[in-house]
Protein backbone atom coordinates (compact mmCIF):
# COMPACT_ATOMS: atom_id res chain seq x y z
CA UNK A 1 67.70 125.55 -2.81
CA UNK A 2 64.20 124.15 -4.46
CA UNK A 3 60.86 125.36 -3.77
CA UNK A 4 58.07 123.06 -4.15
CA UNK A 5 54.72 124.17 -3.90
CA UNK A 6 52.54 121.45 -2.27
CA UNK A 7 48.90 120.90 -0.38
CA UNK A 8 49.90 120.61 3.23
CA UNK A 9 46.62 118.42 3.82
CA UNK A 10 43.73 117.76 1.74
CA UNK A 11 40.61 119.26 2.40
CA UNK A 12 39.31 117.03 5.13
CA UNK A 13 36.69 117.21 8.66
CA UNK A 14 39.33 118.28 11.94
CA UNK A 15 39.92 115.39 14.28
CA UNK A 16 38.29 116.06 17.76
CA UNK A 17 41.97 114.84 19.63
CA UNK A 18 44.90 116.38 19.41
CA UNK A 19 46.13 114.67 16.06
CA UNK A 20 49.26 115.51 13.71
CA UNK A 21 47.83 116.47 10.16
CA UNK A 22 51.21 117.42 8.39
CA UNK A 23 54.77 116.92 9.45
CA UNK A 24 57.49 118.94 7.46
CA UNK A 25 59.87 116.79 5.65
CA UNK A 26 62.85 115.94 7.80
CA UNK A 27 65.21 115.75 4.49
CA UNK A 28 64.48 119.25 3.54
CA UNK A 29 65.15 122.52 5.10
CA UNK A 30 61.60 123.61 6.00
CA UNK A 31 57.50 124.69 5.10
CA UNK A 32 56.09 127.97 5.24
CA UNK A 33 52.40 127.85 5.46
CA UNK A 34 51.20 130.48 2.46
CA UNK A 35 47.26 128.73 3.55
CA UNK A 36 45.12 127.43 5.97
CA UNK A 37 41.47 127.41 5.69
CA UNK A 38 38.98 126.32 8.47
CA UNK A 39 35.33 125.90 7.87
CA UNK A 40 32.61 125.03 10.39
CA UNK A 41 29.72 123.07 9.00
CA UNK A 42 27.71 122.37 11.92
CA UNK A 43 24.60 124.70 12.95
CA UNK A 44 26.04 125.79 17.03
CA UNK A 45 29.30 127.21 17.28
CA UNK A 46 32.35 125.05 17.32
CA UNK A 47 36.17 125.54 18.46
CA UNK A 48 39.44 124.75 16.85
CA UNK A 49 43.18 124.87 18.04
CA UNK A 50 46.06 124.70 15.85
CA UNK A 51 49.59 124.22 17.35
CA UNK A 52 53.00 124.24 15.74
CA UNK A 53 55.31 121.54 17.15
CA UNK A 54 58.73 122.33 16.87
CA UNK A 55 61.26 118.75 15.46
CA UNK A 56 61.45 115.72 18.58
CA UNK A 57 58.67 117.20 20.60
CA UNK A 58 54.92 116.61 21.67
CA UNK A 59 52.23 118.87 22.70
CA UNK A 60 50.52 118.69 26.06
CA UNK A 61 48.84 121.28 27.45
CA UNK A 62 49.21 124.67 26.18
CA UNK A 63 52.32 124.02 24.62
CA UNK A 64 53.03 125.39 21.18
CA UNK A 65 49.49 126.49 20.86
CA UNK A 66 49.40 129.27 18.23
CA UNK A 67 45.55 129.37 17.78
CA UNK A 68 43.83 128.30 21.19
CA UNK A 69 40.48 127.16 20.70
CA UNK A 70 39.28 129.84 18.00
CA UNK A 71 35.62 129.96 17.90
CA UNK A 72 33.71 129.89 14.73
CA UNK A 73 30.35 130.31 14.32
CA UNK A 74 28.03 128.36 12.00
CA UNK A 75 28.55 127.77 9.04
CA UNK A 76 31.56 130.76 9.19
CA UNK A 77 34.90 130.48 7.53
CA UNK A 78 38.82 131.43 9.20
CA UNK A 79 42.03 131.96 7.31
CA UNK A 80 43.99 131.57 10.25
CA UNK A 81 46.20 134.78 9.92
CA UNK A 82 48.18 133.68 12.86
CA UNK A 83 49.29 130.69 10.94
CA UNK A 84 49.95 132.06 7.13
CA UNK A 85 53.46 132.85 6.49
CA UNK A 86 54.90 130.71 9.44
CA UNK A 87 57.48 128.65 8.69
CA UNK A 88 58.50 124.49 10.44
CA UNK A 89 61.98 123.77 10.84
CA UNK A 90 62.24 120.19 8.98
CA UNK A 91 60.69 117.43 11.43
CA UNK A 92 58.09 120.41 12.57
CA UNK A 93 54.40 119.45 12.65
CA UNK A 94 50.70 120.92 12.75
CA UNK A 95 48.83 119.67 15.36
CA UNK A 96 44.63 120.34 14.85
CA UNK A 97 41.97 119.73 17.29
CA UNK A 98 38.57 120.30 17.03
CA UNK A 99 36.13 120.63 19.66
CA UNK A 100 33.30 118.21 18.01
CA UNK A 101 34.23 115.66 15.35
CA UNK A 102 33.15 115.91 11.70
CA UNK A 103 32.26 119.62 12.26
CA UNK A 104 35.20 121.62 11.28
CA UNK A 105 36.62 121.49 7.62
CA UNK A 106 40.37 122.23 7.22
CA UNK A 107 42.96 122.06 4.23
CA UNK A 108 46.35 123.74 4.37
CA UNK A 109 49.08 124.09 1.74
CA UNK A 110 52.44 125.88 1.49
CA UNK A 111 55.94 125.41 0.14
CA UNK A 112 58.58 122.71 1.01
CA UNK A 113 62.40 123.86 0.82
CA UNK A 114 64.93 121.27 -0.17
């Protein structure tokens, strides 16, 4: 087994729809999230959700929501300790929504298993 330490995604604003941002590679036997950093820059207090999608699926709904819209005030920064340390089977995916475009900040990284 190989460990590679990799950025998950880059830093980069939260989409404001339910949008993919990383997707475990389907070759290799898993990520574990060891980061994930959320940043508001507006000036009013915005939400973010952060799902983990099990392989073959798609969110709708409530499904696989592991942060529901977490609200951070501004200017205020989350490490998302319900994320750090959890691992995606390979084809497993982090889904990020935002409740306002171009408000939230996020960058993740972790460790891929091959």
């Amino acid at each position: 087994m190989t460990t590679t330490k990799t950025v998950l995604f880059d830093t980069q604003y939260a989409p404001a729809v339910d949008t993919a941002m990383f997707t475990s590679p389907s070759e290799g036997l898993g990520t574990t999230i060891d980061k994930f950093t959320a940043t508001n820059r507006d000036t009013v207090t915005r939400t973010i959700t952060v799902r983990l999608v099990p392989p073959d699926s798609a969110p709708t709904g409530t499904d696989f929501v592991i942060v529901i819209a977490r609200a951070l005030t501004a200017n205020q920064t989350y490490l998302m300790p319900e994320i750090v340390g959890q691992m995606l089977n390979a084809g497993g995916a982090i889904w990020v929504e935002a409740s306002a475009a171009e408000t939230i900040i996020i960058r993740a990284s972790g460790r891929n298993e091959t």
